[in-house]
PDB file of N, CA and C in Angstrom:
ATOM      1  N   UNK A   1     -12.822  -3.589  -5.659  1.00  0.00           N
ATOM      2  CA  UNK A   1     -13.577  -3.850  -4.441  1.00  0.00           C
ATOM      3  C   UNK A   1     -14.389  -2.596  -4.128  1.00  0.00           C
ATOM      4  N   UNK A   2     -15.803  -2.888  -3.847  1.00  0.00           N
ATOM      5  CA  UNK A   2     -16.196  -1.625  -3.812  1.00  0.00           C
ATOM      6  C   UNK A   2     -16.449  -0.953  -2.512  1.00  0.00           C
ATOM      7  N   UNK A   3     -16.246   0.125  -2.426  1.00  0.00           N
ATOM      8  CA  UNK A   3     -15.986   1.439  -0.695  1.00  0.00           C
ATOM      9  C   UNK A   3     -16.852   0.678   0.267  1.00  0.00           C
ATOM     10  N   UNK A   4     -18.047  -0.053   0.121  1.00  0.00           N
ATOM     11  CA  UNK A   4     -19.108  -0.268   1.408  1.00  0.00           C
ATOM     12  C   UNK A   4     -18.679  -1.846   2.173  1.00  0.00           C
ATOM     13  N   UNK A   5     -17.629  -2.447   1.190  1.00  0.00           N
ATOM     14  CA  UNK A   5     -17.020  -3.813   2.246  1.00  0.00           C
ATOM     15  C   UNK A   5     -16.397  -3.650   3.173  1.00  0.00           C
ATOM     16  N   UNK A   6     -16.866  -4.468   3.925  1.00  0.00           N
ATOM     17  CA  UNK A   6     -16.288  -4.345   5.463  1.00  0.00           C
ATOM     18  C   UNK A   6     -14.759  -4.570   5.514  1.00  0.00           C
ATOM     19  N   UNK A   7     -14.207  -5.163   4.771  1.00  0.00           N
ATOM     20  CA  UNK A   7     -12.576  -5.390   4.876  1.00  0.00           C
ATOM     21  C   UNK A   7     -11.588  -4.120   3.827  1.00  0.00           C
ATOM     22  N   UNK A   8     -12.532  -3.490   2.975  1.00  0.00           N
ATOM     23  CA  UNK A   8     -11.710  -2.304   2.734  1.00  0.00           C
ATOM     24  C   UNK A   8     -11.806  -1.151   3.508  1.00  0.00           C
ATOM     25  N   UNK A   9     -13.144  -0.833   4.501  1.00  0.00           N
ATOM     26  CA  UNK A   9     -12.974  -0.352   5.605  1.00  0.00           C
ATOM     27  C   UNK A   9     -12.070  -0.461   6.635  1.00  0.00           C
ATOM     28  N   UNK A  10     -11.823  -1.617   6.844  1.00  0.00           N
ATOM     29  CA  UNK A  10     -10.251  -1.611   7.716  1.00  0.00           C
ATOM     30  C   UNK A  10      -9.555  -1.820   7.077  1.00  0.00           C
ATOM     31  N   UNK A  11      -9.535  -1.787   5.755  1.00  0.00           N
ATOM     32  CA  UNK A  11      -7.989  -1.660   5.158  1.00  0.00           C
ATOM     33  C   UNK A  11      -7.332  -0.098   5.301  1.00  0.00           C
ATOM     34  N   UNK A  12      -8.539   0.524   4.596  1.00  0.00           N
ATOM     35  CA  UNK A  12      -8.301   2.216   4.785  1.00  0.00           C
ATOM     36  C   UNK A  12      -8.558   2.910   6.070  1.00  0.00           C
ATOM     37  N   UNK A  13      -8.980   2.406   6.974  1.00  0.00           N
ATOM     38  CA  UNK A  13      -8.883   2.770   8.249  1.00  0.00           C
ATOM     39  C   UNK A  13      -8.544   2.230   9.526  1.00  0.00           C
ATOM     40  N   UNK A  14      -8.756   2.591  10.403  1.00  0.00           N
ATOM     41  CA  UNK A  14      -8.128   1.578  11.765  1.00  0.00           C
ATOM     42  C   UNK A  14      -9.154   1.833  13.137  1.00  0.00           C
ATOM     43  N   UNK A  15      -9.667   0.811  12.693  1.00  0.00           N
ATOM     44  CA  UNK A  15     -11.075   0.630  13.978  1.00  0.00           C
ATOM     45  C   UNK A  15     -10.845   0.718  15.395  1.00  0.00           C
ATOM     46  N   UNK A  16     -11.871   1.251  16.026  1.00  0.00           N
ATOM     47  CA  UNK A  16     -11.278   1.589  17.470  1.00  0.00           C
ATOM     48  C   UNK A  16     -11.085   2.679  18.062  1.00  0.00           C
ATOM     49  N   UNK A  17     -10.319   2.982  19.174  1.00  0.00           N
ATOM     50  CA  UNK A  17      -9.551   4.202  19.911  1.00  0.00           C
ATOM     51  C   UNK A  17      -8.601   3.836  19.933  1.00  0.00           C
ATOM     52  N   UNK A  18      -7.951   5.379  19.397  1.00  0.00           N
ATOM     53  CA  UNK A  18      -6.840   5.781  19.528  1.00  0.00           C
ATOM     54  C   UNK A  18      -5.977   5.861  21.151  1.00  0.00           C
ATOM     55  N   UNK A  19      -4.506   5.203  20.605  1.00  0.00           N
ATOM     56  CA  UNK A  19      -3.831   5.337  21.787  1.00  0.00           C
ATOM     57  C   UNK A  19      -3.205   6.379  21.732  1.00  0.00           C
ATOM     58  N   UNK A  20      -2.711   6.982  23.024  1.00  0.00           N
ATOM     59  CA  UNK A  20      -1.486   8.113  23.410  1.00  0.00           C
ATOM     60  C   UNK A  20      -0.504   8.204  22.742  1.00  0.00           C
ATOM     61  N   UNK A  21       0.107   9.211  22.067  1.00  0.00           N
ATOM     62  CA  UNK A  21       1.538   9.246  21.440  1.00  0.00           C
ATOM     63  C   UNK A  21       1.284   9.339  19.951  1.00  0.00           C
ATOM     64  N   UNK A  22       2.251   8.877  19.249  1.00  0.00           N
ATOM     65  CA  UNK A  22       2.449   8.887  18.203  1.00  0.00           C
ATOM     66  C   UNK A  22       1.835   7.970  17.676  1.00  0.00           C
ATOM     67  N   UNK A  23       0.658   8.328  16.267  1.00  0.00           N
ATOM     68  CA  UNK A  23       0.114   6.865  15.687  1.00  0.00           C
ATOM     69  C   UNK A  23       0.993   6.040  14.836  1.00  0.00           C
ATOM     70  N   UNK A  24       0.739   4.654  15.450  1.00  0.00           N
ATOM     71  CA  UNK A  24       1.363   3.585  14.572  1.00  0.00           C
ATOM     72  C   UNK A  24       1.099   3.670  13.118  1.00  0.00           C
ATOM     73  N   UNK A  25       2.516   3.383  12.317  1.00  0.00           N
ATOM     74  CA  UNK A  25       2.120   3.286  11.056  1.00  0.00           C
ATOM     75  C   UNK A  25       1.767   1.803  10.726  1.00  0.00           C
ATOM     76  N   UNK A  26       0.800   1.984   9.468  1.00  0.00           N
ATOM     77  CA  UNK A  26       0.222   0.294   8.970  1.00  0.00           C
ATOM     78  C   UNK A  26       0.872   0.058   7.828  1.00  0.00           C
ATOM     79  N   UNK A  27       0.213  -1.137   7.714  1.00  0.00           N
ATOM     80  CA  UNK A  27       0.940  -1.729   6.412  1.00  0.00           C
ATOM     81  C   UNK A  27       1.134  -0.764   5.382  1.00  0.00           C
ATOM     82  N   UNK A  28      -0.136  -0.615   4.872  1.00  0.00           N
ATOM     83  CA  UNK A  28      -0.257   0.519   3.948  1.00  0.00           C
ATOM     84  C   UNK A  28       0.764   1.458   3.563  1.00  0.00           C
ATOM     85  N   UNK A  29       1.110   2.019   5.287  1.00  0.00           N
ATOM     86  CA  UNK A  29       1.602   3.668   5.335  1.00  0.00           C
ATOM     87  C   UNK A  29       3.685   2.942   4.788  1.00  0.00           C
ATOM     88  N   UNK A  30       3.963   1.820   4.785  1.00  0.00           N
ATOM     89  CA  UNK A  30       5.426   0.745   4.828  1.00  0.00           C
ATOM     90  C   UNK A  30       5.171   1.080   3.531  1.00  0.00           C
ATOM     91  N   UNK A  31       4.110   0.287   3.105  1.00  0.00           N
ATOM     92  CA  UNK A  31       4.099   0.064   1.192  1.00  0.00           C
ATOM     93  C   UNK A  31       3.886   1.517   0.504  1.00  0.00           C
ATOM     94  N   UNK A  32       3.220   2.337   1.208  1.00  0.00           N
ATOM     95  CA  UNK A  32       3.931   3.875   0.103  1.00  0.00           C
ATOM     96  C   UNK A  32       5.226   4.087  -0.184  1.00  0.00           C
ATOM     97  N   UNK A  33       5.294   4.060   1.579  1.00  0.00           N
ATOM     98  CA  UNK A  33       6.938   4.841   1.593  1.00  0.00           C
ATOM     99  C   UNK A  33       8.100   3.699   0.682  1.00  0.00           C
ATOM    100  N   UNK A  34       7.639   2.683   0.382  1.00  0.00           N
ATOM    101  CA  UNK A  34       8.969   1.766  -0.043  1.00  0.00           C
ATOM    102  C   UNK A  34       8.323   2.040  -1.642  1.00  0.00           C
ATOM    103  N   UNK A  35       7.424   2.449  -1.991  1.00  0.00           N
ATOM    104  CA  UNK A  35       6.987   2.471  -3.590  1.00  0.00           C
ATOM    105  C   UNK A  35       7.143   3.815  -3.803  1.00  0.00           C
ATOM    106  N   UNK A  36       7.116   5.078  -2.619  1.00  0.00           N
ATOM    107  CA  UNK A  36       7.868   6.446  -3.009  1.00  0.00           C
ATOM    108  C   UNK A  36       9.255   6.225  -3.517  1.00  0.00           C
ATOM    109  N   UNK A  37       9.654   5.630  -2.507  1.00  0.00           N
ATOM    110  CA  UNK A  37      11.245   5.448  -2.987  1.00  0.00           C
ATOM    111  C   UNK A  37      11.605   4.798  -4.406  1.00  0.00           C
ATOM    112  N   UNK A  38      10.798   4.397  -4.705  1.00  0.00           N
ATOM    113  CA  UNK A  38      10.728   3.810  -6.673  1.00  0.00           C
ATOM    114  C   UNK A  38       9.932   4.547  -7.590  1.00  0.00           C
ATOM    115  N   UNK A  39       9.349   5.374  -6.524  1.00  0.00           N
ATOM    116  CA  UNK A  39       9.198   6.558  -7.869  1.00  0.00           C
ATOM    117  C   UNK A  39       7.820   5.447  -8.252  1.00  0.00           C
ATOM    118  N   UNK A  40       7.364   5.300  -7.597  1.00  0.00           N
ATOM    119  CA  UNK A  40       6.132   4.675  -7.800  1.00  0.00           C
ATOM    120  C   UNK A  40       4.843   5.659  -6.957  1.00  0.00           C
ATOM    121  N   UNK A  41       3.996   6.388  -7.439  1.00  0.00           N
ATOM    122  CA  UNK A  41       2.610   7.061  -6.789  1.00  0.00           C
ATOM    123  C   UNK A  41       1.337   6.697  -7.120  1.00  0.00           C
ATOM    124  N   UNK A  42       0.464   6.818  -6.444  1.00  0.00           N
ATOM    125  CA  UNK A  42      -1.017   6.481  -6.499  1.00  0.00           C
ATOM    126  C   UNK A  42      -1.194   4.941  -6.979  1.00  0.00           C
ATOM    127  N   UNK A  43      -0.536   3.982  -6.341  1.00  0.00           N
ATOM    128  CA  UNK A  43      -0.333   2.847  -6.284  1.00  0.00           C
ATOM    129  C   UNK A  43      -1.961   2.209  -6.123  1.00  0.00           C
ATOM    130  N   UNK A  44      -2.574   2.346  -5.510  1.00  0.00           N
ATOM    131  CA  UNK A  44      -3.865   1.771  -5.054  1.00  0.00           C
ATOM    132  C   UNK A  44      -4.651   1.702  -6.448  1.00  0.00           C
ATOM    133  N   UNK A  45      -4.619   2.863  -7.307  1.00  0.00           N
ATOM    134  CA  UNK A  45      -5.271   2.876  -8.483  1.00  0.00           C
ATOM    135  C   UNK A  45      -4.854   2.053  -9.625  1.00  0.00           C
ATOM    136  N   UNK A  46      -3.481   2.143  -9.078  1.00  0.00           N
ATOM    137  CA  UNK A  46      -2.368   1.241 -10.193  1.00  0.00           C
ATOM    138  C   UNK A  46      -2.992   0.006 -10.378  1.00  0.00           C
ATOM    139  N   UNK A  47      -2.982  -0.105  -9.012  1.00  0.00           N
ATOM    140  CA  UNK A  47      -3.071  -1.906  -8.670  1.00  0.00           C
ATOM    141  C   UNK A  47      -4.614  -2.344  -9.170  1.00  0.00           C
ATOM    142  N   UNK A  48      -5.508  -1.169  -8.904  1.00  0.00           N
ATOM    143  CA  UNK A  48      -6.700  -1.729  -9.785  1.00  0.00           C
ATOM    144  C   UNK A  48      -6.348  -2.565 -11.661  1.00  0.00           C
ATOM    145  N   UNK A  49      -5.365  -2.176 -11.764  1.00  0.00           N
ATOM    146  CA  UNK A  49      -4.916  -2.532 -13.651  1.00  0.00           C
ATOM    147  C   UNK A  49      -4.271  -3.885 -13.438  1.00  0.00           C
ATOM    148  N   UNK A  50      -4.732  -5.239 -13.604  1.00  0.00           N
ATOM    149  CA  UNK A  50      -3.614  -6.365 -13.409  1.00  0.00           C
ATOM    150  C   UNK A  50      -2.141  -5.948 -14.041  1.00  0.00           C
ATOM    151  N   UNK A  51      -2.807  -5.701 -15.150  1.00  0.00           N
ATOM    152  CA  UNK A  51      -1.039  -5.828 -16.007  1.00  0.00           C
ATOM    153  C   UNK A  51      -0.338  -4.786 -15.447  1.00  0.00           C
ATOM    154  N   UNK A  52      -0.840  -3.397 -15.200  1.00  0.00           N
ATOM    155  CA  UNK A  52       0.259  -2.538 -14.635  1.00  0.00           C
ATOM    156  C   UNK A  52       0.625  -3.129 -13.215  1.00  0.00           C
ATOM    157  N   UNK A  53      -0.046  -3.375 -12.401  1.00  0.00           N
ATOM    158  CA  UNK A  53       0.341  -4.060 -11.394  1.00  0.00           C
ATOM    159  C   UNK A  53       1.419  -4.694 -11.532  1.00  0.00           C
ATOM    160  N   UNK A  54       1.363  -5.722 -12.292  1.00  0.00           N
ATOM    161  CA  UNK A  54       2.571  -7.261 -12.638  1.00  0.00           C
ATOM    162  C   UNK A  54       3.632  -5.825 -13.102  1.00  0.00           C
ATOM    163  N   UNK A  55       3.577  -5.236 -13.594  1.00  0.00           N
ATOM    164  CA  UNK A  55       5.309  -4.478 -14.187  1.00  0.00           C
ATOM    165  C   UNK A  55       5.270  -4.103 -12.665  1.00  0.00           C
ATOM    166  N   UNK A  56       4.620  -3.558 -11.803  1.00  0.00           N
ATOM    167  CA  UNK A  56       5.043  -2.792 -11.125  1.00  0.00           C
ATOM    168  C   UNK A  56       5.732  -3.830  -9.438  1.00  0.00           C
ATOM    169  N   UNK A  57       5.066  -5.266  -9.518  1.00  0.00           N
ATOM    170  CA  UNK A  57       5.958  -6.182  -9.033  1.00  0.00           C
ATOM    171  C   UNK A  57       6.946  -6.363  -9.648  1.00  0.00           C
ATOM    172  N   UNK A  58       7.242  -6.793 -11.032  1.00  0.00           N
ATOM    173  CA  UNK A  58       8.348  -7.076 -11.443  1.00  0.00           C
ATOM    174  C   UNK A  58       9.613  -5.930 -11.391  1.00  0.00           C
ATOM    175  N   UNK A  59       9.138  -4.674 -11.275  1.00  0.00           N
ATOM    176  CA  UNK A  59      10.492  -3.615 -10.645  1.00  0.00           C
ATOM    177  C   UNK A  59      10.980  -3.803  -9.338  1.00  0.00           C
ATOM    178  N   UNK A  60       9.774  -4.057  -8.716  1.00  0.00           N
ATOM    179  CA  UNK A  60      10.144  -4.418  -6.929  1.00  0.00           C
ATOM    180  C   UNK A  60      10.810  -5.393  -6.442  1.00  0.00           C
ATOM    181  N   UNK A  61      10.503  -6.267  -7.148  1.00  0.00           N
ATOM    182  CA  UNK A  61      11.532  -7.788  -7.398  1.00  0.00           C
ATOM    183  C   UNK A  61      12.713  -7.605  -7.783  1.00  0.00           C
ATOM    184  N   UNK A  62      12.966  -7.123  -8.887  1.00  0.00           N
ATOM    185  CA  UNK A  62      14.624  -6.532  -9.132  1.00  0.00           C
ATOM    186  C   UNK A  62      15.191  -5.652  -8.441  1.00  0.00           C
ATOM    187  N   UNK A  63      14.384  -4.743  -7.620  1.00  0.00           N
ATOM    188  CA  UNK A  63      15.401  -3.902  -6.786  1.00  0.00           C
ATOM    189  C   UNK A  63      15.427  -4.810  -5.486  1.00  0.00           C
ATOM    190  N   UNK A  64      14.584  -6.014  -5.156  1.00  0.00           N
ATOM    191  CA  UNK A  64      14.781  -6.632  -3.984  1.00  0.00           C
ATOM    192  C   UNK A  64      16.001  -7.490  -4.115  1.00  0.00           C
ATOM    193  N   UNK A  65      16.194  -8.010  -5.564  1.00  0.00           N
ATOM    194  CA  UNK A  65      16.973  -8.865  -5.668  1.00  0.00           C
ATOM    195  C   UNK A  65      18.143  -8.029  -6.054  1.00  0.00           C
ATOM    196  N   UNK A  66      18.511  -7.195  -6.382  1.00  0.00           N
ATOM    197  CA  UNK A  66      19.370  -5.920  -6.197  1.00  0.00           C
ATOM    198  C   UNK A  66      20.421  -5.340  -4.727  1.00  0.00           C
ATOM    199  N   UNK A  67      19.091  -5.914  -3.744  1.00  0.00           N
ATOM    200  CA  UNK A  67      19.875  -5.619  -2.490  1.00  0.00           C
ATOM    201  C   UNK A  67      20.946  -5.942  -2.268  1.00  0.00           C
TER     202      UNK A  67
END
């Protein structure tokens, strides 16, 4: 998808003003931290590769079904 679409703009960012306090985390900021924990990094680039992608669901699936 390329940088100038309007929906990867709010994917990578968060339109608007900012509220008071602490910023909310997004989806995004959930799906690092649960793909840090698998020893999974730079995921976004990953996911550009179908096939690496699919291995990299199919680990997430076994540690879900693992729970």
């Amino acid at each position: 998808m390329s940088a100038d679409r309007d929906i990867k703009k709010i994917f990578l960012r968060k339109l608007g003003r900012r509220t008071a306090g602490r910023p909310e985390l997004r989806w995004s900021h959930y799906t690092e931290n649960n793909l840090k924990s698998m020893s999974i990094y730079r995921w976004m680039k990953k996911a550009e590769d179908r096939p690496v992608l699919a291995v990299i669901l199919k680990e997430a699936l076994v540690e879900l079904q693992g729970l």
